[in-house]
C-alpha atoms as a PDB file:
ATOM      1  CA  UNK A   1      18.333  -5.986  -9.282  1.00  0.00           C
ATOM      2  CA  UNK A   2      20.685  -7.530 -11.758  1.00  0.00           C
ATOM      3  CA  UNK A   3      23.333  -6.909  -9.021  1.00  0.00           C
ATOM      4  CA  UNK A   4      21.772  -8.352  -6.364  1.00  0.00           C
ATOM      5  CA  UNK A   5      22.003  -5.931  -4.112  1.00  0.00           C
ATOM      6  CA  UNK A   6      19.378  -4.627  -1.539  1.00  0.00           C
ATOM      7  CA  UNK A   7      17.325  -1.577  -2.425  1.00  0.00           C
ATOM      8  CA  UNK A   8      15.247   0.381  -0.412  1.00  0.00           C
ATOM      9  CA  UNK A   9      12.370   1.957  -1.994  1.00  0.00           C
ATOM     10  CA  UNK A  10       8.782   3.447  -0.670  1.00  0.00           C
ATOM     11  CA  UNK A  11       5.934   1.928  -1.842  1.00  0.00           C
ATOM     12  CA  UNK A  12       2.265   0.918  -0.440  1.00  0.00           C
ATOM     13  CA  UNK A  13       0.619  -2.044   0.182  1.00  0.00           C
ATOM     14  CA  UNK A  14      -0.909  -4.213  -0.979  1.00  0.00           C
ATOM     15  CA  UNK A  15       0.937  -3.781  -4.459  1.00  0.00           C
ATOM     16  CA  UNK A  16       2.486  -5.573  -7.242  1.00  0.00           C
ATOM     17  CA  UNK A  17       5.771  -5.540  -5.691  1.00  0.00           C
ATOM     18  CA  UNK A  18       5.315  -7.937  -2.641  1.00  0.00           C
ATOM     19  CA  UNK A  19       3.992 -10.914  -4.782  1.00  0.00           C
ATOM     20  CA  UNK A  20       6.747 -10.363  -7.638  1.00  0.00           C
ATOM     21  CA  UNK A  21       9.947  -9.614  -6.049  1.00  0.00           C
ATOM     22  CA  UNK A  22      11.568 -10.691  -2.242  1.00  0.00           C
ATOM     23  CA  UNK A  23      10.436  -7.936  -0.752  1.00  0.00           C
ATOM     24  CA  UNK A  24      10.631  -7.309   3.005  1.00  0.00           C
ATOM     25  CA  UNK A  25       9.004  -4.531   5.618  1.00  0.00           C
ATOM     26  CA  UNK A  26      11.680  -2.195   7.816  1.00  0.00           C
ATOM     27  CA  UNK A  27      10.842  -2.041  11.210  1.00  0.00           C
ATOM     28  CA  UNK A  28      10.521   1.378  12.500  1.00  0.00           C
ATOM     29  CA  UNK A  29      11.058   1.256  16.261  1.00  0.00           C
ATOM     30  CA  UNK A  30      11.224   4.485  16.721  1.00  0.00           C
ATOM     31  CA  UNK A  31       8.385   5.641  14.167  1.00  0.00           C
ATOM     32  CA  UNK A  32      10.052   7.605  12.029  1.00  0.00           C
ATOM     33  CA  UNK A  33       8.128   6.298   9.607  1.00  0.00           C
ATOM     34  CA  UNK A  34       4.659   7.873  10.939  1.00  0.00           C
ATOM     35  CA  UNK A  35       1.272   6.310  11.366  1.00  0.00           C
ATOM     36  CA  UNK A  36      -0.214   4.392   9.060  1.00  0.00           C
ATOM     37  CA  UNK A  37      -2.370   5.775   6.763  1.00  0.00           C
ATOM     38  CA  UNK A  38      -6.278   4.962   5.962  1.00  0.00           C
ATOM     39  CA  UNK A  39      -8.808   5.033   3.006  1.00  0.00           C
ATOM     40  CA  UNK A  40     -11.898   6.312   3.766  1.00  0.00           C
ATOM     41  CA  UNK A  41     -14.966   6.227   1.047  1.00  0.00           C
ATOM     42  CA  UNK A  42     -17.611   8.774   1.655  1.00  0.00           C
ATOM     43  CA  UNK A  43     -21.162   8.550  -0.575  1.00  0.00           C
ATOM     44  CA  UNK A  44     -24.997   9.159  -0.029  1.00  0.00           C
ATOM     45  CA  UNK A  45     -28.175   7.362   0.142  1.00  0.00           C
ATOM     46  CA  UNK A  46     -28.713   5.859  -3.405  1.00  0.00           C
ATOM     47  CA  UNK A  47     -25.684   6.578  -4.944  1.00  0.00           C
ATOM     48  CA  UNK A  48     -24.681   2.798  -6.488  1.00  0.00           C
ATOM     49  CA  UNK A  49     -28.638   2.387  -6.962  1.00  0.00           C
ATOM     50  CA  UNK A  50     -28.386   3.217 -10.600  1.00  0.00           C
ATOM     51  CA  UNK A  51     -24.830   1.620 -11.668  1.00  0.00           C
ATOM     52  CA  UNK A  52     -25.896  -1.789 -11.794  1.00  0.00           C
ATOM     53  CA  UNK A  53     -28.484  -1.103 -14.020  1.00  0.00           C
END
C-alpha cells in the first residue's frame, strides 16, 4: 500500500475494505470465480419472542 501498487486479495462484501481503501471488483467472464454465495437464517415460531424482553 505504501508502494502503490495493486494488490489482489479475497474478501466479501459488504466489508470494511470497500468504504476505506480504492477498491475495485474483477470481472470473471469466464466464472472461475463460482457462484455467488447466500446467507440463509433458519429459526422457529417464537424464537425472538422473549429477547426483547
Amino acid at each position: 500500500m505504501d508502494n502503490e501498487e495493486e494488490i489482489v486479495v479475497t474478501r466479501r462484501t459488504p466489508f470494511w475494505t470497500t468504504s476505506n481503501y480504492d477498491v475495485r471488483e474483477l470481472e470473471d467472464p469466464d466464472g472461475i470465480y463460482g457462484e455467488p454465495e447466500g446467507l440463509h437464517t433458519v429459526g422457529r415460531d417464537g424464537f425472538s419472542a422473549g429477547l426483547n424482553s
